[in-house]
PDB file of N, CA and C in Angstrom:
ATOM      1  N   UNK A   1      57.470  65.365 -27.976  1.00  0.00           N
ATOM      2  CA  UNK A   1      56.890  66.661 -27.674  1.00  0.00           C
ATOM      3  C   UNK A   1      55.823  66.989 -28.711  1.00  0.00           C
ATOM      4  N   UNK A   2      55.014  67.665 -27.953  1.00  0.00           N
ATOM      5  CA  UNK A   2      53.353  67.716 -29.130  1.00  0.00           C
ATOM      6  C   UNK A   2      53.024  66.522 -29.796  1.00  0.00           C
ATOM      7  N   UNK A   3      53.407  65.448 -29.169  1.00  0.00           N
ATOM      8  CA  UNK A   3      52.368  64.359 -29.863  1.00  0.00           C
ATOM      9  C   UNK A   3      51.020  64.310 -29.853  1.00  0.00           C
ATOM     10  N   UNK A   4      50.180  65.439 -29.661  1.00  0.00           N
ATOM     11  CA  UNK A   4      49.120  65.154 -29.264  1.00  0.00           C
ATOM     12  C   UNK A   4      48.036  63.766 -29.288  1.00  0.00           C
ATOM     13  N   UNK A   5      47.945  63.281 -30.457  1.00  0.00           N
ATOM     14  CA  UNK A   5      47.359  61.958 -30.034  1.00  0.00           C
ATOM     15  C   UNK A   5      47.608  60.832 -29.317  1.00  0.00           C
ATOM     16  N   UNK A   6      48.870  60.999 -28.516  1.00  0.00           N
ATOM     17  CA  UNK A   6      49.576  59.855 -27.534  1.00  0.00           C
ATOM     18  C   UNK A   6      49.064  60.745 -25.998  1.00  0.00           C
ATOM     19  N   UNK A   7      48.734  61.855 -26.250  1.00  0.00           N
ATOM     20  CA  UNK A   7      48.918  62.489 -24.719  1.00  0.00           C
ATOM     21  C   UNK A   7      47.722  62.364 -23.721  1.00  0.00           C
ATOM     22  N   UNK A   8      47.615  61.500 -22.751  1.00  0.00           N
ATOM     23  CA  UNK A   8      46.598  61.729 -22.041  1.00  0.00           C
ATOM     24  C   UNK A   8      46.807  62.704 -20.605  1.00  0.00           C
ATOM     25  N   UNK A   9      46.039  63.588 -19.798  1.00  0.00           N
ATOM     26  CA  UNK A   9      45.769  64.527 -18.868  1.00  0.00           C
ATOM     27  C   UNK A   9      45.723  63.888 -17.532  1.00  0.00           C
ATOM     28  N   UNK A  10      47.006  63.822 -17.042  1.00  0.00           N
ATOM     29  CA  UNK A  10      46.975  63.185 -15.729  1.00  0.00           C
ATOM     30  C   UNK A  10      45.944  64.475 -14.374  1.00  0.00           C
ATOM     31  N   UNK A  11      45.663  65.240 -14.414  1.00  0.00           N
ATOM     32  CA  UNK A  11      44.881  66.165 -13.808  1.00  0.00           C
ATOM     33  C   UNK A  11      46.118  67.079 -13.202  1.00  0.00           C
ATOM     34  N   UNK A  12      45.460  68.091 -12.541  1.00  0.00           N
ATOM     35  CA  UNK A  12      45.942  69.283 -11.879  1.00  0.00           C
ATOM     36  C   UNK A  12      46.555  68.981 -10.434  1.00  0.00           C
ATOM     37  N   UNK A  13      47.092  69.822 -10.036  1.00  0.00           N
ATOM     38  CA  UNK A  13      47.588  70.382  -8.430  1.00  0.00           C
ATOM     39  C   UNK A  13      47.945  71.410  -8.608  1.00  0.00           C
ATOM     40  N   UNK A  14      47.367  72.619  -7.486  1.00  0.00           N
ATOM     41  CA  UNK A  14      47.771  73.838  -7.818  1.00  0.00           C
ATOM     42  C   UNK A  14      48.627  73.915  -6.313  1.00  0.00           C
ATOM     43  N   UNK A  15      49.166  74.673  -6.233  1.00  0.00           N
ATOM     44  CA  UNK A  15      49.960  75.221  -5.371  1.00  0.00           C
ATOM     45  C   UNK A  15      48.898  76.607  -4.659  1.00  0.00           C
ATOM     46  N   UNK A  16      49.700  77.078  -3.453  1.00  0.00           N
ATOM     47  CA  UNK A  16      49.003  77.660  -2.314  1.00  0.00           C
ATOM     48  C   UNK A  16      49.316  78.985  -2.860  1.00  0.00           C
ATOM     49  N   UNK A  17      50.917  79.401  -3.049  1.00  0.00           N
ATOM     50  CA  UNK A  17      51.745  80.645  -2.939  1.00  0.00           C
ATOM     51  C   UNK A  17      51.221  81.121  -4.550  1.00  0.00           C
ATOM     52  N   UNK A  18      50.222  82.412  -4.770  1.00  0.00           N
ATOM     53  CA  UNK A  18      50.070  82.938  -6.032  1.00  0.00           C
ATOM     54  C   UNK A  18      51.075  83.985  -6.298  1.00  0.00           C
ATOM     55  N   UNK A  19      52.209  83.088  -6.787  1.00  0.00           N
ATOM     56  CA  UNK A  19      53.491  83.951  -7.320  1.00  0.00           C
ATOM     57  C   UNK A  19      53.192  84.715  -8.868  1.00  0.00           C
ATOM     58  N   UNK A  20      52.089  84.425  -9.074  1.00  0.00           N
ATOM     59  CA  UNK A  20      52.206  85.063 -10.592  1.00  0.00           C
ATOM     60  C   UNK A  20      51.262  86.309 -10.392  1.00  0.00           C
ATOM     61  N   UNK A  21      50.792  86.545  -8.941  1.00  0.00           N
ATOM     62  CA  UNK A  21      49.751  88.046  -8.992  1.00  0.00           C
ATOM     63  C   UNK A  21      50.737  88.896  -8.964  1.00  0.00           C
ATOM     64  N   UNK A  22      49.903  90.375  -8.862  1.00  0.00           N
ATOM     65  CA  UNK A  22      51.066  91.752  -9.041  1.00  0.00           C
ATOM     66  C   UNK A  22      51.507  91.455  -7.571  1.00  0.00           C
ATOM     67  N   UNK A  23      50.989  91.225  -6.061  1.00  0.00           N
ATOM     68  CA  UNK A  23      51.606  91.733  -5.024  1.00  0.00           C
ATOM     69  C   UNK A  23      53.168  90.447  -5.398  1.00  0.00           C
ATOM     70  N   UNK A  24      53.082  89.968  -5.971  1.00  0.00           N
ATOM     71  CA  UNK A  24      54.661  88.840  -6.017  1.00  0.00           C
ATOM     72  C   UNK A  24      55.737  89.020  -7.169  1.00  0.00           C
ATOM     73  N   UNK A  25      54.967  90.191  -7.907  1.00  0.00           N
ATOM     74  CA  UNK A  25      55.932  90.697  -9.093  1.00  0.00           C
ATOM     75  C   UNK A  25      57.171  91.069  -8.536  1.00  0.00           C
ATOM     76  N   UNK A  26      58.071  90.723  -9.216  1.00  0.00           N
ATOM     77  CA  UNK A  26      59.771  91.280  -8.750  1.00  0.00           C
ATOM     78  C   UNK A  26      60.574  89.669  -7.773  1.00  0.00           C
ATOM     79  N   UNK A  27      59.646  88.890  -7.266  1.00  0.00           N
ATOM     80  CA  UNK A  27      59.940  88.356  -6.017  1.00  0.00           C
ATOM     81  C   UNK A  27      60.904  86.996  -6.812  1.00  0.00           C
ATOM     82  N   UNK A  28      62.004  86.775  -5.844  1.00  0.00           N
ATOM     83  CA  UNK A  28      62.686  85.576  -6.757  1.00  0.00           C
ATOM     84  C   UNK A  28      61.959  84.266  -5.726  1.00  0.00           C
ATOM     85  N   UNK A  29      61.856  83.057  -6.101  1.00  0.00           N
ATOM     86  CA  UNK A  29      61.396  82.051  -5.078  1.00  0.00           C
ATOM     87  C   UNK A  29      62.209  80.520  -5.689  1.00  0.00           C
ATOM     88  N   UNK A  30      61.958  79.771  -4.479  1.00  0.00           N
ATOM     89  CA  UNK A  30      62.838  78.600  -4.264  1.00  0.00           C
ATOM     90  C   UNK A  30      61.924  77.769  -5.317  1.00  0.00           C
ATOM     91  N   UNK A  31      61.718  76.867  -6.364  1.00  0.00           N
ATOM     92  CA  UNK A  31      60.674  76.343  -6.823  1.00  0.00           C
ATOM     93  C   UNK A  31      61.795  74.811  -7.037  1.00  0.00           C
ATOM     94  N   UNK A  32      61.025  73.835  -6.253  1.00  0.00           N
ATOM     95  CA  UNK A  32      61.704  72.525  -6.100  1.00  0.00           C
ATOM     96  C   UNK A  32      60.801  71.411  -6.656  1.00  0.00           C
ATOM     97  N   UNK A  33      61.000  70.364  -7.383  1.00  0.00           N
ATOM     98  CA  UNK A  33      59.947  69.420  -7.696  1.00  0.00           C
ATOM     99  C   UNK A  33      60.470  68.539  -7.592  1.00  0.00           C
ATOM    100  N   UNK A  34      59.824  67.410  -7.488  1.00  0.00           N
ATOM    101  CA  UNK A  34      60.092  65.661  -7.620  1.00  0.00           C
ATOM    102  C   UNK A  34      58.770  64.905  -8.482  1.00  0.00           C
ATOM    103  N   UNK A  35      59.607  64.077  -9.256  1.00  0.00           N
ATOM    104  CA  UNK A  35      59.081  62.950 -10.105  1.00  0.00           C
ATOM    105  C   UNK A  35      59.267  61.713  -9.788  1.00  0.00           C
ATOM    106  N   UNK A  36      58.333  60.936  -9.484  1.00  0.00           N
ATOM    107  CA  UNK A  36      58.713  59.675  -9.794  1.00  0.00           C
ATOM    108  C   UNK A  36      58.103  58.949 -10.638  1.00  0.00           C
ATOM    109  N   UNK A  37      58.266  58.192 -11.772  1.00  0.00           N
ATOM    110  CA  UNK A  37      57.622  57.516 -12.798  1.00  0.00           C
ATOM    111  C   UNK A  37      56.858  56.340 -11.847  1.00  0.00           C
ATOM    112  N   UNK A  38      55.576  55.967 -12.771  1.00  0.00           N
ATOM    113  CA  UNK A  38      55.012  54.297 -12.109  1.00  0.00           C
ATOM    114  C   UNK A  38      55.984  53.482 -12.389  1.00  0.00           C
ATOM    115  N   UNK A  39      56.004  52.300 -12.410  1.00  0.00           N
ATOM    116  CA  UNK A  39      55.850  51.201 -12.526  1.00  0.00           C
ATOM    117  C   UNK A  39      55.315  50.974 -13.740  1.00  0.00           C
ATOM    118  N   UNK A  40      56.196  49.994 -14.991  1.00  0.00           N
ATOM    119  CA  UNK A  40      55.268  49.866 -16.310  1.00  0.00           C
ATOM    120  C   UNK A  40      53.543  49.423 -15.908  1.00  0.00           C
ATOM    121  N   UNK A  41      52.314  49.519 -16.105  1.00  0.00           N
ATOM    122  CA  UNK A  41      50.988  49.125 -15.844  1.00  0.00           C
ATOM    123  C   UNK A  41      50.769  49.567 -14.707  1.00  0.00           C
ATOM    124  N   UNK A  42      51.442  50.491 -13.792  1.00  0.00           N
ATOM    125  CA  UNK A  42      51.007  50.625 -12.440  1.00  0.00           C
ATOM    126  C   UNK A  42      50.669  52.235 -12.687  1.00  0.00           C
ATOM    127  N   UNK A  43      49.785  52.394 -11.529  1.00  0.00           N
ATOM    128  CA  UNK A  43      49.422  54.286 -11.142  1.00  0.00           C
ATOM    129  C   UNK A  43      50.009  54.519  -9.538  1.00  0.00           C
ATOM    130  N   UNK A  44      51.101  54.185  -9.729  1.00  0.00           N
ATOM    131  CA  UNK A  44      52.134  54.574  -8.414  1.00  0.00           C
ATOM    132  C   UNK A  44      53.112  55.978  -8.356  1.00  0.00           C
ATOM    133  N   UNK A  45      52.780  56.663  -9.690  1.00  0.00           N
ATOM    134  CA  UNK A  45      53.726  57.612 -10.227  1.00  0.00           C
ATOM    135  C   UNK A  45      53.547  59.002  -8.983  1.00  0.00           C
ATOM    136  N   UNK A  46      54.507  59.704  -8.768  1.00  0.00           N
ATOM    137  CA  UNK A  46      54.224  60.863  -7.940  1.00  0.00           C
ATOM    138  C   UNK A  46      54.647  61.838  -8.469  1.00  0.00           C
ATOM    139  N   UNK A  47      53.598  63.027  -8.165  1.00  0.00           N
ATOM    140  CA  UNK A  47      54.564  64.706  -8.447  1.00  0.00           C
ATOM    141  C   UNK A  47      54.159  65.529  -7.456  1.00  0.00           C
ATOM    142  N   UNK A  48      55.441  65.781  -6.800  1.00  0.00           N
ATOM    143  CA  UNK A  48      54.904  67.444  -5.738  1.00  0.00           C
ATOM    144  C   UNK A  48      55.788  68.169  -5.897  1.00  0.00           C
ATOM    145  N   UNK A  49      55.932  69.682  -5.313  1.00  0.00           N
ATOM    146  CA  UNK A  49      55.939  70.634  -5.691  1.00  0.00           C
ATOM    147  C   UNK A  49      56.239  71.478  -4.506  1.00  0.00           C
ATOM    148  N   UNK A  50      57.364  72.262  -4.190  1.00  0.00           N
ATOM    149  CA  UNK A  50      57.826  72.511  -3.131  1.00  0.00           C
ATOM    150  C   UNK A  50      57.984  74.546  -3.278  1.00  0.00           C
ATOM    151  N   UNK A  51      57.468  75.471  -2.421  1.00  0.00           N
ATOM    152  CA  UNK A  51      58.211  76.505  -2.850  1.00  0.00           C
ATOM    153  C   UNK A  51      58.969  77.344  -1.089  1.00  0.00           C
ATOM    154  N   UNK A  52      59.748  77.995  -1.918  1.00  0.00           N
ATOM    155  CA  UNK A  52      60.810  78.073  -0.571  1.00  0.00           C
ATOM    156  C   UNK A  52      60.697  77.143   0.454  1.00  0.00           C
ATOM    157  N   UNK A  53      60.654  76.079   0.522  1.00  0.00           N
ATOM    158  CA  UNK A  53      60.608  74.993   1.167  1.00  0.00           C
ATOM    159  C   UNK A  53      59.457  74.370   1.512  1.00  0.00           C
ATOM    160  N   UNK A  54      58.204  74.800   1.564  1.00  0.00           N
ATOM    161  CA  UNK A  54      57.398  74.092   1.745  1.00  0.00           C
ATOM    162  C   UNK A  54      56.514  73.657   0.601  1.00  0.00           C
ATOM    163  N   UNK A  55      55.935  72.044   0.939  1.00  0.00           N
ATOM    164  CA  UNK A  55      55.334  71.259   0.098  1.00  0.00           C
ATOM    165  C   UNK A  55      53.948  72.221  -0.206  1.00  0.00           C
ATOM    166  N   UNK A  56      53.798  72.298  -1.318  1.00  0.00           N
ATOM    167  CA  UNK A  56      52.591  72.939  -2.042  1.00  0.00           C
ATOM    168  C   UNK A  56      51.667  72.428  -2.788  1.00  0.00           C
ATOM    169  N   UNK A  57      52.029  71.770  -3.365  1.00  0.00           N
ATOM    170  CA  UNK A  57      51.075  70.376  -4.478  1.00  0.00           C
ATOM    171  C   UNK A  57      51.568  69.233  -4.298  1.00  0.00           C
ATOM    172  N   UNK A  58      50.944  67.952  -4.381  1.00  0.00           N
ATOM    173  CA  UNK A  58      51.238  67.168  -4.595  1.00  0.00           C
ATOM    174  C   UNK A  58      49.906  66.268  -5.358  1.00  0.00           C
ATOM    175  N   UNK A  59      50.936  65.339  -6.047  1.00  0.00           N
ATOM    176  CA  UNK A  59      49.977  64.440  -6.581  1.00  0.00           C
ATOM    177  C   UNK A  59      50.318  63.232  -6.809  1.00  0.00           C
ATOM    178  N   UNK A  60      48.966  61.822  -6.488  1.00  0.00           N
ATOM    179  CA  UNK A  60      50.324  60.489  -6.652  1.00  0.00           C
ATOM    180  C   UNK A  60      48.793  59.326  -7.189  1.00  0.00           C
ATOM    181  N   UNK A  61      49.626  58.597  -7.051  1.00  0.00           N
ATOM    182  CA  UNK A  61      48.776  57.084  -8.111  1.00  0.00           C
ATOM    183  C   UNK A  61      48.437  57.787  -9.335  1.00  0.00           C
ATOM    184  N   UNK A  62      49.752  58.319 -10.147  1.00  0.00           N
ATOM    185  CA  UNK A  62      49.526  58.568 -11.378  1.00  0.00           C
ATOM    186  C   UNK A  62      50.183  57.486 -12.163  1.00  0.00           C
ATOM    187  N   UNK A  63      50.412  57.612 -13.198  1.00  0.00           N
ATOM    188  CA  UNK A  63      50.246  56.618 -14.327  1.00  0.00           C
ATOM    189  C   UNK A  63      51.052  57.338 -15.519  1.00  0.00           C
ATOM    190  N   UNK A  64      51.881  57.657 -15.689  1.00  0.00           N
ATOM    191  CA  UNK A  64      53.343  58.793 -16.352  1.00  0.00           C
ATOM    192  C   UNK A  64      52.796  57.624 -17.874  1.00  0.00           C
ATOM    193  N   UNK A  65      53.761  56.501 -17.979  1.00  0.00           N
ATOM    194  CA  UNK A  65      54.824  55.203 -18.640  1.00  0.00           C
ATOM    195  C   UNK A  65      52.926  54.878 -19.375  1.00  0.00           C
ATOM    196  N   UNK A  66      52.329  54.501 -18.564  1.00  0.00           N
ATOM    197  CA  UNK A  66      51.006  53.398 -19.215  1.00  0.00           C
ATOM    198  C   UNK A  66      51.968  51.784 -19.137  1.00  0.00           C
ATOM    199  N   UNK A  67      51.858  51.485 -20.205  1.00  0.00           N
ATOM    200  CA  UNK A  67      52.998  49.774 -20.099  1.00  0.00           C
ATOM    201  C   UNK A  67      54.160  49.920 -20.522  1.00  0.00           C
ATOM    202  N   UNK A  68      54.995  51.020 -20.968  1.00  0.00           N
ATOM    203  CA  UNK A  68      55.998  51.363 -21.572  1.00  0.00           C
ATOM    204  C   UNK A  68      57.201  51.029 -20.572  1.00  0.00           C
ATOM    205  N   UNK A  69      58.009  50.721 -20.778  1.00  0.00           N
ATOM    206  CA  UNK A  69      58.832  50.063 -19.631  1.00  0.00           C
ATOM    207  C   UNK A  69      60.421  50.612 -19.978  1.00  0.00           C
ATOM    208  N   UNK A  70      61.169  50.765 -21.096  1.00  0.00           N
ATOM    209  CA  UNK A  70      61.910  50.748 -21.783  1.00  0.00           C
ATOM    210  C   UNK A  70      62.890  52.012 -21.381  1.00  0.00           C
ATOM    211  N   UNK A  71      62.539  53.215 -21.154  1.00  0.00           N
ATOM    212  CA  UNK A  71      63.346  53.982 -20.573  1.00  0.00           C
ATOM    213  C   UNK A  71      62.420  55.228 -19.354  1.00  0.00           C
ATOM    214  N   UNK A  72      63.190  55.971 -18.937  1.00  0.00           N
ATOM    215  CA  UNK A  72      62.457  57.091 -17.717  1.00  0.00           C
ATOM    216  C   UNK A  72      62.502  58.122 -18.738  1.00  0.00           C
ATOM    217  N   UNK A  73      62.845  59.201 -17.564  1.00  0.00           N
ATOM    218  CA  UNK A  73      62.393  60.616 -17.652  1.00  0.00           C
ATOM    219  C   UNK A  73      63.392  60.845 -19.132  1.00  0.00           C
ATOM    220  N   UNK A  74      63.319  61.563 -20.282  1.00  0.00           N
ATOM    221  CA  UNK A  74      64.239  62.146 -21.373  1.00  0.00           C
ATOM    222  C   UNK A  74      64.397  63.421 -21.562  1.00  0.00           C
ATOM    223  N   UNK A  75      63.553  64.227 -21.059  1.00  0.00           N
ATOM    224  CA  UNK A  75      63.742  65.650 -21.325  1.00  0.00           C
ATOM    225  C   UNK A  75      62.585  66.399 -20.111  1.00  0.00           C
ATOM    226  N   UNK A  76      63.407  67.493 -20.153  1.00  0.00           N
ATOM    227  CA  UNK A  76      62.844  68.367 -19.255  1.00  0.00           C
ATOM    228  C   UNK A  76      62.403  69.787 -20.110  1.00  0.00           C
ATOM    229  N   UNK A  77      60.475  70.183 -19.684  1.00  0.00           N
ATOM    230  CA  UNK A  77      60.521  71.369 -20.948  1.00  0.00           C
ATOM    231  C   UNK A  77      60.001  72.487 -19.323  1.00  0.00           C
ATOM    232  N   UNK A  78      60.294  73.599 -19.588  1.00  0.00           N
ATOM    233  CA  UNK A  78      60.140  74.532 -18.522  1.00  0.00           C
ATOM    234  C   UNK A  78      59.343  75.437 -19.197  1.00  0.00           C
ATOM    235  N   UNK A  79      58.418  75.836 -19.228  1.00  0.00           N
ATOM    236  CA  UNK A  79      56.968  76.592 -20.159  1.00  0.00           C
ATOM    237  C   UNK A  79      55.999  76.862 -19.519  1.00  0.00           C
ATOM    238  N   UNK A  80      54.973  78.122 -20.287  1.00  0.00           N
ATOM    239  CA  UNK A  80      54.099  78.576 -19.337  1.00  0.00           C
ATOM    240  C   UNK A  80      53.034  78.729 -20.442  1.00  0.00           C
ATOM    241  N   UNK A  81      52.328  78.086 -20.618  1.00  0.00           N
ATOM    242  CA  UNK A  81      51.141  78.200 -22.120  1.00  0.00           C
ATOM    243  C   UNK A  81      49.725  79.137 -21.417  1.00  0.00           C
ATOM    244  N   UNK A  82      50.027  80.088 -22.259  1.00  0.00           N
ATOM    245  CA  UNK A  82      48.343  80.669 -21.998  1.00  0.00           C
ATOM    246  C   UNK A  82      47.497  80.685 -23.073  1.00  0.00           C
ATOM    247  N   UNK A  83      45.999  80.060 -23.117  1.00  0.00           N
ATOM    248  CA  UNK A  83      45.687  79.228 -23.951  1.00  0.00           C
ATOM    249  C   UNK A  83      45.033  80.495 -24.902  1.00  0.00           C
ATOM    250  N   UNK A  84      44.588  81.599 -24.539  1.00  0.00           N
ATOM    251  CA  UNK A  84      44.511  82.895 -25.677  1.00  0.00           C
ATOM    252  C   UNK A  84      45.566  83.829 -25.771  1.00  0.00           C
ATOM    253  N   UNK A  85      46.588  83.463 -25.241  1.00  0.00           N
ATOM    254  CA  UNK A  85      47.489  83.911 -24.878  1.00  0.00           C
ATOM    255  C   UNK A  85      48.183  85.015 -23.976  1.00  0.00           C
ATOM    256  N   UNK A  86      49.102  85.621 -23.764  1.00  0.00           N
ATOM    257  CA  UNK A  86      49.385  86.659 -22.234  1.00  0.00           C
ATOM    258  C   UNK A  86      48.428  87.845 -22.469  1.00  0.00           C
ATOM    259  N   UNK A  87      48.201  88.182 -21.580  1.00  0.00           N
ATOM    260  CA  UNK A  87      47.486  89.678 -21.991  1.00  0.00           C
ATOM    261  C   UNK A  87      48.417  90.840 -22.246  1.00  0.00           C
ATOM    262  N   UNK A  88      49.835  90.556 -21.980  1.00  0.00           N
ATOM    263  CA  UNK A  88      50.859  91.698 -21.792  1.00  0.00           C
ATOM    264  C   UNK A  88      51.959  90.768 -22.078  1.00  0.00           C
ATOM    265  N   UNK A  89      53.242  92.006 -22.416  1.00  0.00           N
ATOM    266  CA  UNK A  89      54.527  91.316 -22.581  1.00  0.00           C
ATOM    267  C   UNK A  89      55.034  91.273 -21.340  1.00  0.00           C
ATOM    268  N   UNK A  90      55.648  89.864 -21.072  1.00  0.00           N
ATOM    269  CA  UNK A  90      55.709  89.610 -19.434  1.00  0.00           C
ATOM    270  C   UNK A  90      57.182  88.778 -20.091  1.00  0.00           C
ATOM    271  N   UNK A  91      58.342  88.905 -18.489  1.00  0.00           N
ATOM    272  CA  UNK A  91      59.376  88.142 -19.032  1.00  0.00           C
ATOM    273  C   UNK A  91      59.921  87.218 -17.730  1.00  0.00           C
ATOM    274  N   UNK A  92      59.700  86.413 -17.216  1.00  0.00           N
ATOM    275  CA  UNK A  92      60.604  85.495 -16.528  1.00  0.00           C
ATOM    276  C   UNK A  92      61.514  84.904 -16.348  1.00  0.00           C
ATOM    277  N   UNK A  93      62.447  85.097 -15.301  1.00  0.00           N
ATOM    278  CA  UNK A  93      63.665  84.925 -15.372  1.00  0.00           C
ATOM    279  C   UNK A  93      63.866  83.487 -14.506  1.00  0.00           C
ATOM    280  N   UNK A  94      65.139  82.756 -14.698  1.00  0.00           N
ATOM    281  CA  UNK A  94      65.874  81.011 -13.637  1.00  0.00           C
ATOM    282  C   UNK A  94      67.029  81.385 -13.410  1.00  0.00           C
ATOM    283  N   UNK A  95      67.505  81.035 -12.809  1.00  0.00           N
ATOM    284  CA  UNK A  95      68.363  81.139 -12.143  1.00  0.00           C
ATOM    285  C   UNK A  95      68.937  79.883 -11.157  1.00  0.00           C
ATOM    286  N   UNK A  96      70.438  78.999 -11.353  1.00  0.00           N
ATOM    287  CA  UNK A  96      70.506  78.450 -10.724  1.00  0.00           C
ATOM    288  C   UNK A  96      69.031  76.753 -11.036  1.00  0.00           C
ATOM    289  N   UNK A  97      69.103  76.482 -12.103  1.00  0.00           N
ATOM    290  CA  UNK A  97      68.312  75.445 -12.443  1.00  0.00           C
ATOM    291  C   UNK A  97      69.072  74.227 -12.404  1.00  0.00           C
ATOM    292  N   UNK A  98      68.806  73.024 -11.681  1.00  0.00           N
ATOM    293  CA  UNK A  98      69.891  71.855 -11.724  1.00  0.00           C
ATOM    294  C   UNK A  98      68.459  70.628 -11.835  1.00  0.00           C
ATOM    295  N   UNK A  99      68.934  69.705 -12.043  1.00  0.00           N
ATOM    296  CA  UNK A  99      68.636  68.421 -12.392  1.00  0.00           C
ATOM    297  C   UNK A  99      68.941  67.165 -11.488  1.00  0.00           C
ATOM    298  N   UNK A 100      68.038  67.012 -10.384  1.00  0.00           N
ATOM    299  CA  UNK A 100      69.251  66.310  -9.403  1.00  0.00           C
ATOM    300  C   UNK A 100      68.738  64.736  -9.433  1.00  0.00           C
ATOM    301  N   UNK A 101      68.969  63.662  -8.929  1.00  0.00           N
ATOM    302  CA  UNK A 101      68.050  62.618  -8.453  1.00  0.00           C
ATOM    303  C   UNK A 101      68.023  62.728  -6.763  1.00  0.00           C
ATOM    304  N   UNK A 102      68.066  63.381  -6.100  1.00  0.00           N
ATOM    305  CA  UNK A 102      68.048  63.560  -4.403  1.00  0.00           C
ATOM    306  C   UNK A 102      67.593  65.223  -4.216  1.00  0.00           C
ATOM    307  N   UNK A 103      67.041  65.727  -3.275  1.00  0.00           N
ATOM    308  CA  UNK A 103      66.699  67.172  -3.077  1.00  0.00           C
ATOM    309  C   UNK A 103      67.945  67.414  -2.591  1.00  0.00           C
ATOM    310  N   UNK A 104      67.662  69.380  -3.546  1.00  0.00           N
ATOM    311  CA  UNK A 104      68.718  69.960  -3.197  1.00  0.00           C
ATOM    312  C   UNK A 104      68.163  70.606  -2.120  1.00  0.00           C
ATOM    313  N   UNK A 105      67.313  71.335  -2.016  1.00  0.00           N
ATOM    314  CA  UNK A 105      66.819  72.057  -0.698  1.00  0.00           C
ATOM    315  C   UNK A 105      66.922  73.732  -0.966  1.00  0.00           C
ATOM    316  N   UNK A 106      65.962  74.476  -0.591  1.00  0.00           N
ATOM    317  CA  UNK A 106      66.294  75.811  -0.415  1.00  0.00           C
ATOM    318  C   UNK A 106      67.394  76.552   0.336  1.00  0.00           C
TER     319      UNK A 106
END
């Protein structure tokens, strides 16, 4: 974590549903993801992004590992960085967070 000189920017996917404007303040939502790592040397890696059930982002022929082969996923960080930071004190709540290898589903 914060290695910065190991980290390269696999790019963006944004999602459709703008849960973070005021009309969605208060609202609880289904937020589902899947990972799959490449292949050591391969850009086969996938990430999408599901909310109350429907697919919202996705992204694939990524490249997670580079040639690293040795182990998968180790930690999971759940964070929201704003790069001058929030404009206001804002607090977000989880509920019901699991870790699965198969979808759980909304």
């Amino acid at each position: 974590y914060n290695d910065f000189p190991h980290m390269r920017w696999l790019g963006a996917a944004l999602s459709n549903t703008p849960i973070f404007d005021s009309s969605h303040v208060g609202s609880w939502y289904c937020i589902e993801t899947h990972v799959r790592l490449n292949d050591a040397g391969q850009s086969n890696g996938v990430f999408e992004m599901w909310i109350n059930g429907a697919l919202e982002a996705r992204k694939a022929s990524l490249n997670w590992l580079g040639n690293y082969s040795a182990y998968g996923l180790n930690s999971l960080f759940i964070e929201n960085y704003w790069n001058a930071g929030s404009p206001a004190a804002q607090d977000r709540f989880m509920d019901r967070l699991v870790v699965s290898t198969q979808p759980i589903g909304c």
